[in-house]
PDB file of N, CA and C in Angstrom:
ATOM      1  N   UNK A   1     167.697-212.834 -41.475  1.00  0.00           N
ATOM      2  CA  UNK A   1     167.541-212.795 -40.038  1.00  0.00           C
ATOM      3  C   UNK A   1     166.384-211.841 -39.709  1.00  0.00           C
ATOM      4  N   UNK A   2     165.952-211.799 -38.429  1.00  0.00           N
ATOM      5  CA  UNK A   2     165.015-211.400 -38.093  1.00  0.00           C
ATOM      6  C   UNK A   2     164.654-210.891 -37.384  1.00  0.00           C
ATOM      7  N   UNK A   3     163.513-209.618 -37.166  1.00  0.00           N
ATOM      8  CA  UNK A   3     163.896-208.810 -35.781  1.00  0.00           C
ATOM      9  C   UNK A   3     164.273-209.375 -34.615  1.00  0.00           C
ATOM     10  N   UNK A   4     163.545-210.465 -34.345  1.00  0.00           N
ATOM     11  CA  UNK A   4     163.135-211.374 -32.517  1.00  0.00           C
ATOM     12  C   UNK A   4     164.622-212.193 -32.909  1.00  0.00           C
ATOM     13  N   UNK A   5     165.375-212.509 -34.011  1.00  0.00           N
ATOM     14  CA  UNK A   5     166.300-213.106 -34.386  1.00  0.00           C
ATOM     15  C   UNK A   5     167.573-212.277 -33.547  1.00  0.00           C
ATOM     16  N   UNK A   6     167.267-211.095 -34.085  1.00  0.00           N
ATOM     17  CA  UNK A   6     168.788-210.549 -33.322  1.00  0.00           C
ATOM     18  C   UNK A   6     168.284-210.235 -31.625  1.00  0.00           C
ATOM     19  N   UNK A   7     167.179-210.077 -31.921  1.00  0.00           N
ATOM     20  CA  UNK A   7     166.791-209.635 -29.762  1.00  0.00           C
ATOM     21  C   UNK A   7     167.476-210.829 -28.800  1.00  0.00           C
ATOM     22  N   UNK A   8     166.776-212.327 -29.474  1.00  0.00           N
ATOM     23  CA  UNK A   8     167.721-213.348 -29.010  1.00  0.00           C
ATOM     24  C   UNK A   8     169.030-213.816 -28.997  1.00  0.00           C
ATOM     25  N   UNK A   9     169.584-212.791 -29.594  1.00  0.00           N
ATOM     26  CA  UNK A   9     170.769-213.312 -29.453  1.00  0.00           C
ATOM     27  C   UNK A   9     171.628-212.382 -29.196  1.00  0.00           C
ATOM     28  N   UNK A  10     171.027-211.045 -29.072  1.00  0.00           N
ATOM     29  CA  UNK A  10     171.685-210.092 -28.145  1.00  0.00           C
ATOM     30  C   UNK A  10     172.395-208.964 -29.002  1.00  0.00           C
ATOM     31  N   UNK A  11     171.541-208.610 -30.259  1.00  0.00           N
ATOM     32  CA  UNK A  11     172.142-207.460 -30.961  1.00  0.00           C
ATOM     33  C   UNK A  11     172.078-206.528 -30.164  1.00  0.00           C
ATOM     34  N   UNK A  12     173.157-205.905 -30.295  1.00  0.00           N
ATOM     35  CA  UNK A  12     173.331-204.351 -29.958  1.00  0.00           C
ATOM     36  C   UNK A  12     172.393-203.655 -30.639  1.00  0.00           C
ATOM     37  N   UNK A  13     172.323-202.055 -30.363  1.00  0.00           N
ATOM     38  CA  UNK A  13     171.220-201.200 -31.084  1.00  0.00           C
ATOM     39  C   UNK A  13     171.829-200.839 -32.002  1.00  0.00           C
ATOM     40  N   UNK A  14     172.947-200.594 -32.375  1.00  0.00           N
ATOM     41  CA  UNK A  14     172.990-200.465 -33.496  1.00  0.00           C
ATOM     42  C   UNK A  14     173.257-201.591 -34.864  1.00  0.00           C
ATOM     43  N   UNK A  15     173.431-202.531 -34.494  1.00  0.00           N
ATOM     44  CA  UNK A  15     172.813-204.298 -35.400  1.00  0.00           C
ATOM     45  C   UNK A  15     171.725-203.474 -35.957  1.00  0.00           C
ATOM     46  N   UNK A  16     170.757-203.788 -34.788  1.00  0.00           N
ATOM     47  CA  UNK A  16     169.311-203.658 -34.804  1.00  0.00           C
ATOM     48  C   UNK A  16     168.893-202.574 -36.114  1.00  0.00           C
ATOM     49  N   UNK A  17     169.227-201.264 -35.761  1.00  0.00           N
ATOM     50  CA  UNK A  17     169.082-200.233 -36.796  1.00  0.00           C
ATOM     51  C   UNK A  17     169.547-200.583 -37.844  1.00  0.00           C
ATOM     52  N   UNK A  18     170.998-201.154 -38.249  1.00  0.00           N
ATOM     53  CA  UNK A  18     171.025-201.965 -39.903  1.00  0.00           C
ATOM     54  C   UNK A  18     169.998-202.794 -40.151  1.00  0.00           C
ATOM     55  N   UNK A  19     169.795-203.354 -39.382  1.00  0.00           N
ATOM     56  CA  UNK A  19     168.230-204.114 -39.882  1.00  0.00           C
ATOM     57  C   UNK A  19     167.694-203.665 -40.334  1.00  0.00           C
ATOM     58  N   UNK A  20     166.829-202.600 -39.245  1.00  0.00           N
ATOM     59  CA  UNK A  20     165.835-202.190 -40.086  1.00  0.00           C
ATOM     60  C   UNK A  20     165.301-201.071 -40.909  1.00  0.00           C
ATOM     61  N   UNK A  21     166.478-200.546 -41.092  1.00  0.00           N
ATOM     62  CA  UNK A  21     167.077-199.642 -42.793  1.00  0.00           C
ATOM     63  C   UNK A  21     167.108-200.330 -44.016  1.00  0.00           C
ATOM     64  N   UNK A  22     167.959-201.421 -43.185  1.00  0.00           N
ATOM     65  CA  UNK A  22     167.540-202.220 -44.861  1.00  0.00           C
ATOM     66  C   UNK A  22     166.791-202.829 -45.429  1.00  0.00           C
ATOM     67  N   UNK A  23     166.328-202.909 -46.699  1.00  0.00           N
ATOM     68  CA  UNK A  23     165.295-203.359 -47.667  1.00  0.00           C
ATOM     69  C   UNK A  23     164.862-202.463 -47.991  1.00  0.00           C
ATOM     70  N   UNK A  24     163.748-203.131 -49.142  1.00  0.00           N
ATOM     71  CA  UNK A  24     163.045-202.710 -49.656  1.00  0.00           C
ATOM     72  C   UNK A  24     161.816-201.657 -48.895  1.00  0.00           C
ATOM     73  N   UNK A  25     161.640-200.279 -49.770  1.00  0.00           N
ATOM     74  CA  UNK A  25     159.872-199.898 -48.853  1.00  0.00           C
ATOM     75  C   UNK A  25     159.081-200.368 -49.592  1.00  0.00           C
ATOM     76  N   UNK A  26     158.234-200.490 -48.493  1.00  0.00           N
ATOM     77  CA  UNK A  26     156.904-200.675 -48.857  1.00  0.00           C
ATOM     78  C   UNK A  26     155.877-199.920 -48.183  1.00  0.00           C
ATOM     79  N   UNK A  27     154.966-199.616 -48.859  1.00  0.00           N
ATOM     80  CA  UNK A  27     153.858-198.936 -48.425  1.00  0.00           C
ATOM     81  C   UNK A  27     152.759-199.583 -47.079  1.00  0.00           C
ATOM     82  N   UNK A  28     152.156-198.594 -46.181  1.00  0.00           N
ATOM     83  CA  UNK A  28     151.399-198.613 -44.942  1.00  0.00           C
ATOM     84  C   UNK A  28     150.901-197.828 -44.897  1.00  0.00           C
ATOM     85  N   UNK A  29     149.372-198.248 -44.812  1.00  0.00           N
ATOM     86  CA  UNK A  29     148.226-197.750 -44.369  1.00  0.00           C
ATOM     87  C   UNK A  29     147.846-197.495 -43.056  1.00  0.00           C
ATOM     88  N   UNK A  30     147.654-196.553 -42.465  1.00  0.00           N
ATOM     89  CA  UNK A  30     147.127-196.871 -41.067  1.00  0.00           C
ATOM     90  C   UNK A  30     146.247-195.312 -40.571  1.00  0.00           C
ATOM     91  N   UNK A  31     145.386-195.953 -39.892  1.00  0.00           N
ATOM     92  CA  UNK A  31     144.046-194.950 -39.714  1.00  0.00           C
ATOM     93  C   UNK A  31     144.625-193.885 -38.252  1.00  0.00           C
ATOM     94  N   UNK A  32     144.534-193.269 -38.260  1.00  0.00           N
ATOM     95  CA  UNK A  32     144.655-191.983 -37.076  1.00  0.00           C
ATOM     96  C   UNK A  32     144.115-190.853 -37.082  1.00  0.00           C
ATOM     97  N   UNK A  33     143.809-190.320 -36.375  1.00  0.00           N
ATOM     98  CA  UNK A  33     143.128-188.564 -36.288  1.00  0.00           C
ATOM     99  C   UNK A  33     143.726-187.878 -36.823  1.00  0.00           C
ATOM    100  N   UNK A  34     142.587-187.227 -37.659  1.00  0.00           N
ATOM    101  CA  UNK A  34     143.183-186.137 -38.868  1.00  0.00           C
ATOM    102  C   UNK A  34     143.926-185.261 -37.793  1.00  0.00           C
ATOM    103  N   UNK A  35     143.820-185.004 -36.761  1.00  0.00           N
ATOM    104  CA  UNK A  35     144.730-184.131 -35.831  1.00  0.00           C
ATOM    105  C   UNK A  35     146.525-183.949 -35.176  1.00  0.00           C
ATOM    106  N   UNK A  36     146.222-185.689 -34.828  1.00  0.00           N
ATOM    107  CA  UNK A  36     147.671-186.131 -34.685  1.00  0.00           C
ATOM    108  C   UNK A  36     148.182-186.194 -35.952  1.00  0.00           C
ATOM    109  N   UNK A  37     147.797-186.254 -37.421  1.00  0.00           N
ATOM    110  CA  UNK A  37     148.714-186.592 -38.799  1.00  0.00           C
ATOM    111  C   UNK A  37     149.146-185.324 -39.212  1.00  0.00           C
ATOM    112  N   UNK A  38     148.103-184.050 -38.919  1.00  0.00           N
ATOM    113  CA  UNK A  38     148.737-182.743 -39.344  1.00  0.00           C
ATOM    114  C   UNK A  38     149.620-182.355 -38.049  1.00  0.00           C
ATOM    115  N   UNK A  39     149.480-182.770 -36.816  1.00  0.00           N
ATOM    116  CA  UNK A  39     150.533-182.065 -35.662  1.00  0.00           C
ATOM    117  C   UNK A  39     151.729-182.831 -36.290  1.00  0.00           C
ATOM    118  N   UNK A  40     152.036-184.012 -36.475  1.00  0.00           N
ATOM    119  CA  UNK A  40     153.048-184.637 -36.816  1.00  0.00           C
ATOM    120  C   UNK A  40     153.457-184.401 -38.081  1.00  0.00           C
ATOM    121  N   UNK A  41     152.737-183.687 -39.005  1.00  0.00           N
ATOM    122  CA  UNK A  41     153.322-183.165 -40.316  1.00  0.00           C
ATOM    123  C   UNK A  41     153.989-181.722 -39.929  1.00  0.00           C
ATOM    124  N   UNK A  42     153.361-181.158 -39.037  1.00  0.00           N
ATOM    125  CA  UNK A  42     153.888-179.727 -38.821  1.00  0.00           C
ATOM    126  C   UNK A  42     155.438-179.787 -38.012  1.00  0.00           C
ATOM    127  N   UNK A  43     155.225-180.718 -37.220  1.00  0.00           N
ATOM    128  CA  UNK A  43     156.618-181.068 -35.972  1.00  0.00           C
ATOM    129  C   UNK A  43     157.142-181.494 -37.149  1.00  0.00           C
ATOM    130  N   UNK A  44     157.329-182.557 -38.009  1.00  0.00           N
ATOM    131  CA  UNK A  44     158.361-183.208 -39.069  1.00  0.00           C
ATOM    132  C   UNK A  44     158.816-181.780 -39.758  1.00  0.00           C
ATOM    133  N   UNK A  45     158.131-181.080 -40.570  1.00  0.00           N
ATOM    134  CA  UNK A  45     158.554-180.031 -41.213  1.00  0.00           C
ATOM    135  C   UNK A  45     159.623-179.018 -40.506  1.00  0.00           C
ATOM    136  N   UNK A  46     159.041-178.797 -39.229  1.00  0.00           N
ATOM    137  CA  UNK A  46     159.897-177.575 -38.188  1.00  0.00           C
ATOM    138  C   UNK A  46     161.110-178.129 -38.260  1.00  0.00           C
ATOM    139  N   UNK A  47     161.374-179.997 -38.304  1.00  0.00           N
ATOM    140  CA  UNK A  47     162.724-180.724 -38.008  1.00  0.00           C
ATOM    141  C   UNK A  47     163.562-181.086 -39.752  1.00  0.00           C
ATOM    142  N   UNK A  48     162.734-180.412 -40.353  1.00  0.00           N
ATOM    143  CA  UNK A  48     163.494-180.395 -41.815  1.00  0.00           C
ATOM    144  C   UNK A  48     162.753-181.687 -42.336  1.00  0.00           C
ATOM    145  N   UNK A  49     162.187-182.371 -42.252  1.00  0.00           N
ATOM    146  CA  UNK A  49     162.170-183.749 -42.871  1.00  0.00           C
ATOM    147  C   UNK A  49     160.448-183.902 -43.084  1.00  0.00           C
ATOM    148  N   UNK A  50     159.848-184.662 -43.974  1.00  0.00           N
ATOM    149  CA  UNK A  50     158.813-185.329 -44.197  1.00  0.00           C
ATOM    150  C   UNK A  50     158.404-186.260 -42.629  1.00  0.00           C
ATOM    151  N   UNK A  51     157.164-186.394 -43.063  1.00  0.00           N
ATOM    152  CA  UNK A  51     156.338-187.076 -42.319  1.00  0.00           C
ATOM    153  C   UNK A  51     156.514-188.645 -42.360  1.00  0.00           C
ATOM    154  N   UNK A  52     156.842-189.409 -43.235  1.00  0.00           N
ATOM    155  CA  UNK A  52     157.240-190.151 -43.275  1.00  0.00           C
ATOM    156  C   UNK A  52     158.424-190.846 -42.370  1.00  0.00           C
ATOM    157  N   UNK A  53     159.602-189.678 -42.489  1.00  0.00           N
ATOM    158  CA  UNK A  53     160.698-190.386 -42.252  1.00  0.00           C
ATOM    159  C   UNK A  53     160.538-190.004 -40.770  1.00  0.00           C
ATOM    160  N   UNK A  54     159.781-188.845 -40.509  1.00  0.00           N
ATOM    161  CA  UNK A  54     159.372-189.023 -38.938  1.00  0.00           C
ATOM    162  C   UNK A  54     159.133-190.322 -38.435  1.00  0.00           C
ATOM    163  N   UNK A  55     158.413-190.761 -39.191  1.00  0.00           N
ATOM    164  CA  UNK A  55     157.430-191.988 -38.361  1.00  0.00           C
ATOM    165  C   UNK A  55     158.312-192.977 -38.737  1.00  0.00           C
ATOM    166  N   UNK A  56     158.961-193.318 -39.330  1.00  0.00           N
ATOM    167  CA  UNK A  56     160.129-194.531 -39.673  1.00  0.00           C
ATOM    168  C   UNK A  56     161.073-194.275 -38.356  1.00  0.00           C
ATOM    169  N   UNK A  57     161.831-192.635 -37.782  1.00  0.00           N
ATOM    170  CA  UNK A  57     162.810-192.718 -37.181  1.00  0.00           C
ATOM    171  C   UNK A  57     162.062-192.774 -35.099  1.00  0.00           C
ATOM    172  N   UNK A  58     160.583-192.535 -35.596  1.00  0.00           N
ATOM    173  CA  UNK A  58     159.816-192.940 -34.147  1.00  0.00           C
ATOM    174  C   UNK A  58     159.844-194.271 -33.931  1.00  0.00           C
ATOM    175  N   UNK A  59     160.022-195.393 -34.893  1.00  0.00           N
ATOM    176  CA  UNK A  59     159.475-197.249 -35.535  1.00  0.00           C
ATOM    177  C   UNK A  59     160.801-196.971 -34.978  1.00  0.00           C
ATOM    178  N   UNK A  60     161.982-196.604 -35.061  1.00  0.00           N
ATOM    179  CA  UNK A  60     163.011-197.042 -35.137  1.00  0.00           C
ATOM    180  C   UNK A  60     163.772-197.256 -33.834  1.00  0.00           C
ATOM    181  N   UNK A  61     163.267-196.027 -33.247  1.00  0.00           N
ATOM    182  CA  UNK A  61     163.756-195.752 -31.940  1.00  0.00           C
ATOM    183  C   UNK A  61     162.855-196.653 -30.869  1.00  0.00           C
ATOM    184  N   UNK A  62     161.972-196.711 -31.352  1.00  0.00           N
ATOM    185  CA  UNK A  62     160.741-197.667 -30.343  1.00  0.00           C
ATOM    186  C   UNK A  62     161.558-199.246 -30.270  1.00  0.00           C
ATOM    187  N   UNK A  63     161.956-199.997 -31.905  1.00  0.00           N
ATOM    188  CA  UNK A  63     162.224-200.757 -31.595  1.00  0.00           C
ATOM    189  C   UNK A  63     163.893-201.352 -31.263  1.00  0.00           C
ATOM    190  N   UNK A  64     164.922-200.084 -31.178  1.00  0.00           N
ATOM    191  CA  UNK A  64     166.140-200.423 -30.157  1.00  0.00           C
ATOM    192  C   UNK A  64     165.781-199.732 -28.897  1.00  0.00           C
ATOM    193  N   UNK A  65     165.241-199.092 -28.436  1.00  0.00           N
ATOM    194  CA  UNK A  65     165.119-198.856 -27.190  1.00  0.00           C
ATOM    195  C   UNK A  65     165.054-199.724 -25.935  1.00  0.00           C
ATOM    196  N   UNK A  66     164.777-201.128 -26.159  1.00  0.00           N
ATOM    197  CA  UNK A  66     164.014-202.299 -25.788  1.00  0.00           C
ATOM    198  C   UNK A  66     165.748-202.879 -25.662  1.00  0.00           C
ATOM    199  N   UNK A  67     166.653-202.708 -26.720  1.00  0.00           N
ATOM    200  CA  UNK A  67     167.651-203.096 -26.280  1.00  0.00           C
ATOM    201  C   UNK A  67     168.947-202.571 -25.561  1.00  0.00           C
ATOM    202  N   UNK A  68     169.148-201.323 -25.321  1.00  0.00           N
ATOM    203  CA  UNK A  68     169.576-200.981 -24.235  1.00  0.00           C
ATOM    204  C   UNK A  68     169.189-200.579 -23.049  1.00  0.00           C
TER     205      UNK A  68
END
């Protein structure tokens, strides 16, 4: 199933978030200002966690937000 799969048919947000926890990672590239990548490495660190899982739990929240 599929993201636009559960939007249509009316997953709740938390459906939604099993979604998209599960699988496999895979790697992403993406270009941004050396400025915003170290502010967002410094904010991730202050919150205990990598930079990474920052930006997975920002992806995450962006895309249930839309459903409640």
């Amino acid at each position: 199933m599929t993201y636009s799969e559960l939007l249509k048919r009316g997953a709740d947000s938390t459906e939604i978030q099993e979604h998209l926890i599960d699988g496999e990672m895979t790697a992403v590239t993406i270009r941004i200002p050396k400025n915003l990548r170290d502010g967002a490495k410094e904010a991730a660190a202050l919150k205990g966690m990598s930079f990474s899982t920052l930006v997975r739990m920002c992806l995450i929240d962006e895309l249930t937000k839309r459903v409640d």
